[in-house]
C-alpha atoms as a PDB file:
ATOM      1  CA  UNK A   1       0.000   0.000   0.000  1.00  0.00           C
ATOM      2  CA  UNK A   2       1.263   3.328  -1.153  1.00  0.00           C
ATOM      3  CA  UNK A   3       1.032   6.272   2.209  1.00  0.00           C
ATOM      4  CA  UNK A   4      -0.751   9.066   1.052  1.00  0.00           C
ATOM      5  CA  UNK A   5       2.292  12.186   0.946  1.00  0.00           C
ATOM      6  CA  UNK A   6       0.080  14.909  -0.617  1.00  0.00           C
ATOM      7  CA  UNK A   7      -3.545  16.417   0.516  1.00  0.00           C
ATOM      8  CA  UNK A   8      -6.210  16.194  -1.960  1.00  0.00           C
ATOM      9  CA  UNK A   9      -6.804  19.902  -3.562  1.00  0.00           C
ATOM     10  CA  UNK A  10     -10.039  21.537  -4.394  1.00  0.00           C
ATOM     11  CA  UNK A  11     -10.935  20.959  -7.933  1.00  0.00           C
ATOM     12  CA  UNK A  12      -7.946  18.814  -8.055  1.00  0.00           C
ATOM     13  CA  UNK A  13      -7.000  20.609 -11.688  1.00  0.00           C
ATOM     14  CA  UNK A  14      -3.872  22.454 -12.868  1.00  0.00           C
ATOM     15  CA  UNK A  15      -4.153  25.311 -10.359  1.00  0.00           C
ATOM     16  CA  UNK A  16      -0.822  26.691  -9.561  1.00  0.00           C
ATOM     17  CA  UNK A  17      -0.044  26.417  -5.952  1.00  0.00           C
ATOM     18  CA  UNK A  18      -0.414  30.186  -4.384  1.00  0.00           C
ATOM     19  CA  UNK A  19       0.288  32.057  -1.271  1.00  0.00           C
ATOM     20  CA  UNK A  20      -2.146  33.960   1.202  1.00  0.00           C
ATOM     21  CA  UNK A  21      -2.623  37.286  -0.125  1.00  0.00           C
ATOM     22  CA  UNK A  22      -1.038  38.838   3.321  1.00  0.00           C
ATOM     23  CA  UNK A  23       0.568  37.357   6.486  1.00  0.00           C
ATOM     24  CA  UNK A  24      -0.484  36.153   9.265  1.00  0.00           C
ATOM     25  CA  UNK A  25       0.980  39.459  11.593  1.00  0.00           C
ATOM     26  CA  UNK A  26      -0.022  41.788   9.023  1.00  0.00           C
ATOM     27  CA  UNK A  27      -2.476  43.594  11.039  1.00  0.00           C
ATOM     28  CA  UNK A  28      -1.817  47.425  10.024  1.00  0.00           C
ATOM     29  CA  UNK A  29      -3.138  46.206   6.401  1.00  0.00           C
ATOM     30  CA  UNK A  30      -6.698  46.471   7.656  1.00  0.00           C
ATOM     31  CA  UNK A  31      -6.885  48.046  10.713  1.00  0.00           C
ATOM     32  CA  UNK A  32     -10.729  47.685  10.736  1.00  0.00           C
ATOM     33  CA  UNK A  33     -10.288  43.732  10.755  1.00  0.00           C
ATOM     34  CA  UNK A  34      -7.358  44.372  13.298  1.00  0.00           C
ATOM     35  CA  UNK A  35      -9.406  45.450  15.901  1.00  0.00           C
ATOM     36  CA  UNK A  36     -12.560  43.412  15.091  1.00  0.00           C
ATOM     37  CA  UNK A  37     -10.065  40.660  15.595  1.00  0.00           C
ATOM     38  CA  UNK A  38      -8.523  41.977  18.462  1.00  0.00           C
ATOM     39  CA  UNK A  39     -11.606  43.233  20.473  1.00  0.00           C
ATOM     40  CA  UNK A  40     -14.755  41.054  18.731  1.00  0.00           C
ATOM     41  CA  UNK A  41     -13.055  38.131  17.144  1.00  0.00           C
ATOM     42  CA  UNK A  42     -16.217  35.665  17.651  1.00  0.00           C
ATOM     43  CA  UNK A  43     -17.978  38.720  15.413  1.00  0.00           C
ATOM     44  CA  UNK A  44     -15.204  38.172  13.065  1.00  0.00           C
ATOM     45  CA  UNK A  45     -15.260  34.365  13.257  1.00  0.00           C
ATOM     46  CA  UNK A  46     -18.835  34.985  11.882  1.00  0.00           C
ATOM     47  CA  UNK A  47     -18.191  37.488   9.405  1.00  0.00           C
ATOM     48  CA  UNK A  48     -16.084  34.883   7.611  1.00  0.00           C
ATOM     49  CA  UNK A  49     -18.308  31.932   8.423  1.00  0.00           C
ATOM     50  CA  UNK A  50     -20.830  34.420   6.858  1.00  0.00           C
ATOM     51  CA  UNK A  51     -18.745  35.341   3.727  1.00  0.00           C
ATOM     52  CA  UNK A  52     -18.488  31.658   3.022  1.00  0.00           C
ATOM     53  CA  UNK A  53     -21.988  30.036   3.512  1.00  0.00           C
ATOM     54  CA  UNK A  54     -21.015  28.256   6.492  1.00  0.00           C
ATOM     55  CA  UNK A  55     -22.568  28.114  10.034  1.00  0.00           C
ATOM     56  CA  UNK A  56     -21.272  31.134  12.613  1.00  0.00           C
ATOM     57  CA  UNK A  57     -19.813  28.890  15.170  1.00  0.00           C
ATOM     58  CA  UNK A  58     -17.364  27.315  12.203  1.00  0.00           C
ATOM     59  CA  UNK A  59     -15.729  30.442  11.327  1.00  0.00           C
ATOM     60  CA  UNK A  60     -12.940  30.272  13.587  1.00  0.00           C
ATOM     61  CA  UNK A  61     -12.130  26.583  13.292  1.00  0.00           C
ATOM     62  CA  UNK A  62      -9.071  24.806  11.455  1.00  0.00           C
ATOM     63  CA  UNK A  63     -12.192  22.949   9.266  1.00  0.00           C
ATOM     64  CA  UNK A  64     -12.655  26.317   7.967  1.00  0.00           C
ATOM     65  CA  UNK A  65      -9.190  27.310   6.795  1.00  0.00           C
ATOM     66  CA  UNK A  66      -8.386  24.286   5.686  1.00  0.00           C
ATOM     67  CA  UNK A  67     -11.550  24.471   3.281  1.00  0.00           C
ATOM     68  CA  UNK A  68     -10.866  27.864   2.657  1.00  0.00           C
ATOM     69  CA  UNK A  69      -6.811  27.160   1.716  1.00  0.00           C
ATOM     70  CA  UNK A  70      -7.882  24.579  -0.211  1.00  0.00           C
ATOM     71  CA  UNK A  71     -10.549  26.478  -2.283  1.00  0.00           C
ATOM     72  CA  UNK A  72      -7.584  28.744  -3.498  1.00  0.00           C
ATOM     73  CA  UNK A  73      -5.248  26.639  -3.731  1.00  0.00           C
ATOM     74  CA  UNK A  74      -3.342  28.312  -0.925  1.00  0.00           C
ATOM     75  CA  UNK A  75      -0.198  26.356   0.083  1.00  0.00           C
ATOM     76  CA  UNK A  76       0.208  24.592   3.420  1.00  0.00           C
ATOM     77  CA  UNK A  77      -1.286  21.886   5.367  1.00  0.00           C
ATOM     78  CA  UNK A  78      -3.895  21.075   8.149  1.00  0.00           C
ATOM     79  CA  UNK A  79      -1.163  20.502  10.892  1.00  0.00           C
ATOM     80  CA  UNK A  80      -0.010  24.256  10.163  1.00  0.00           C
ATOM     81  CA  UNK A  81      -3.932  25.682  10.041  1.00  0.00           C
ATOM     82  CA  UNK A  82      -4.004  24.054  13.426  1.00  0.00           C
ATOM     83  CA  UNK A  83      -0.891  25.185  14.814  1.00  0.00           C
ATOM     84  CA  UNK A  84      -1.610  28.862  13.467  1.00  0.00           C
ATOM     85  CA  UNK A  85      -5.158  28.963  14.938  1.00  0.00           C
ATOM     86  CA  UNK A  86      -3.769  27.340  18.227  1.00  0.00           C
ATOM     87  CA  UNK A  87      -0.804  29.669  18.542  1.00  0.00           C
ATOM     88  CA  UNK A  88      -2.532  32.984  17.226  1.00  0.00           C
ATOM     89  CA  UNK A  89      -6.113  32.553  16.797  1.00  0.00           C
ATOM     90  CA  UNK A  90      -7.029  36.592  16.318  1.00  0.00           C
ATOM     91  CA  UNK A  91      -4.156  37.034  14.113  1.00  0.00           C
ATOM     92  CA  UNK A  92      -4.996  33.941  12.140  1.00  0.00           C
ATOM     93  CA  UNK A  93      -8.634  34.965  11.690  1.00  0.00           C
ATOM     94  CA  UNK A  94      -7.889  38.368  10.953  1.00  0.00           C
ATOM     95  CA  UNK A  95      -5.503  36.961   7.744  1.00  0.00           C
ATOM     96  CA  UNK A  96      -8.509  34.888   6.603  1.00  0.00           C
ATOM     97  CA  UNK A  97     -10.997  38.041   6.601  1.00  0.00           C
ATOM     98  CA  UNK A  98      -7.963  39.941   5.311  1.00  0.00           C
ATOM     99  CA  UNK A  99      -7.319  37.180   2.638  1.00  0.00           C
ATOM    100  CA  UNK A 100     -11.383  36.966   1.593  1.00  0.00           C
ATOM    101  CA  UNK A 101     -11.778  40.892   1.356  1.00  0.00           C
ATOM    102  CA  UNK A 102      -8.936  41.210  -1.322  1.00  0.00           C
ATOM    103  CA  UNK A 103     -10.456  38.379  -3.505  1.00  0.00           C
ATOM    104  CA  UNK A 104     -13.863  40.097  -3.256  1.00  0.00           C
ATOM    105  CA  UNK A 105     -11.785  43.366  -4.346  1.00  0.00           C
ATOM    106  CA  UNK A 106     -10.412  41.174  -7.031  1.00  0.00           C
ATOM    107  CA  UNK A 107     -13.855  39.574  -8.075  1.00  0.00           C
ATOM    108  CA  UNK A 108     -12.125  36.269  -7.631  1.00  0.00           C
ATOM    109  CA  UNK A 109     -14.012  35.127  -4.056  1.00  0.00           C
END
């Protein structure tokens, strides 16, 4: 039996592999989400469980940017969604919001 070495990708086509479209401490792009994050983040959490037709409680969960760094083909893997949402869950959740407003900006969300 072969181990499996690669996760399956969303759409599983020729996507090239990308990169979030900021980091994860780069709060001063968005200061709005900054300090929804910072002072609200379960209203953030539902904003993005919002932006992506999913339930409000999910928004802050690995489940969540896993699906979401799949969808775009964002590099990565669920061990690091896990360890960034366990090490810096506001700053993690602000990236996602972050990451969703520029593809709306870009009509690509």
């Amino acid at each position: 039996m072969n181990p499996v070495t690669t996760q399956p990708r969303y759409g599983a086509g020729g996507m090239a592999v990308s990169d979030w479209q900021t980091g994860v401490f780069d709060c001063c792009d968005d200061m709005g989400i900054c300090l929804c994050g910072t002072f609200c983040p379960l209203c953030l959490s539902c904003q993005i469980a919002s932006d992506m037709d999913e339930c409000c409680l999910c928004g802050a969960s690995v489940a969540m940017r896993t699906l979401y760094r799949t969808r775009y083909n964002i590099q990565g893997s669920i061990c690091n969604d896990f360890m960034w949402l366990g090490c810096f869950p506001n700053c993690t959740l602000c990236q996602l919001k972050r990451d969703i407003e520029k593809r709306k900006a870009m009509n690509c969300f």
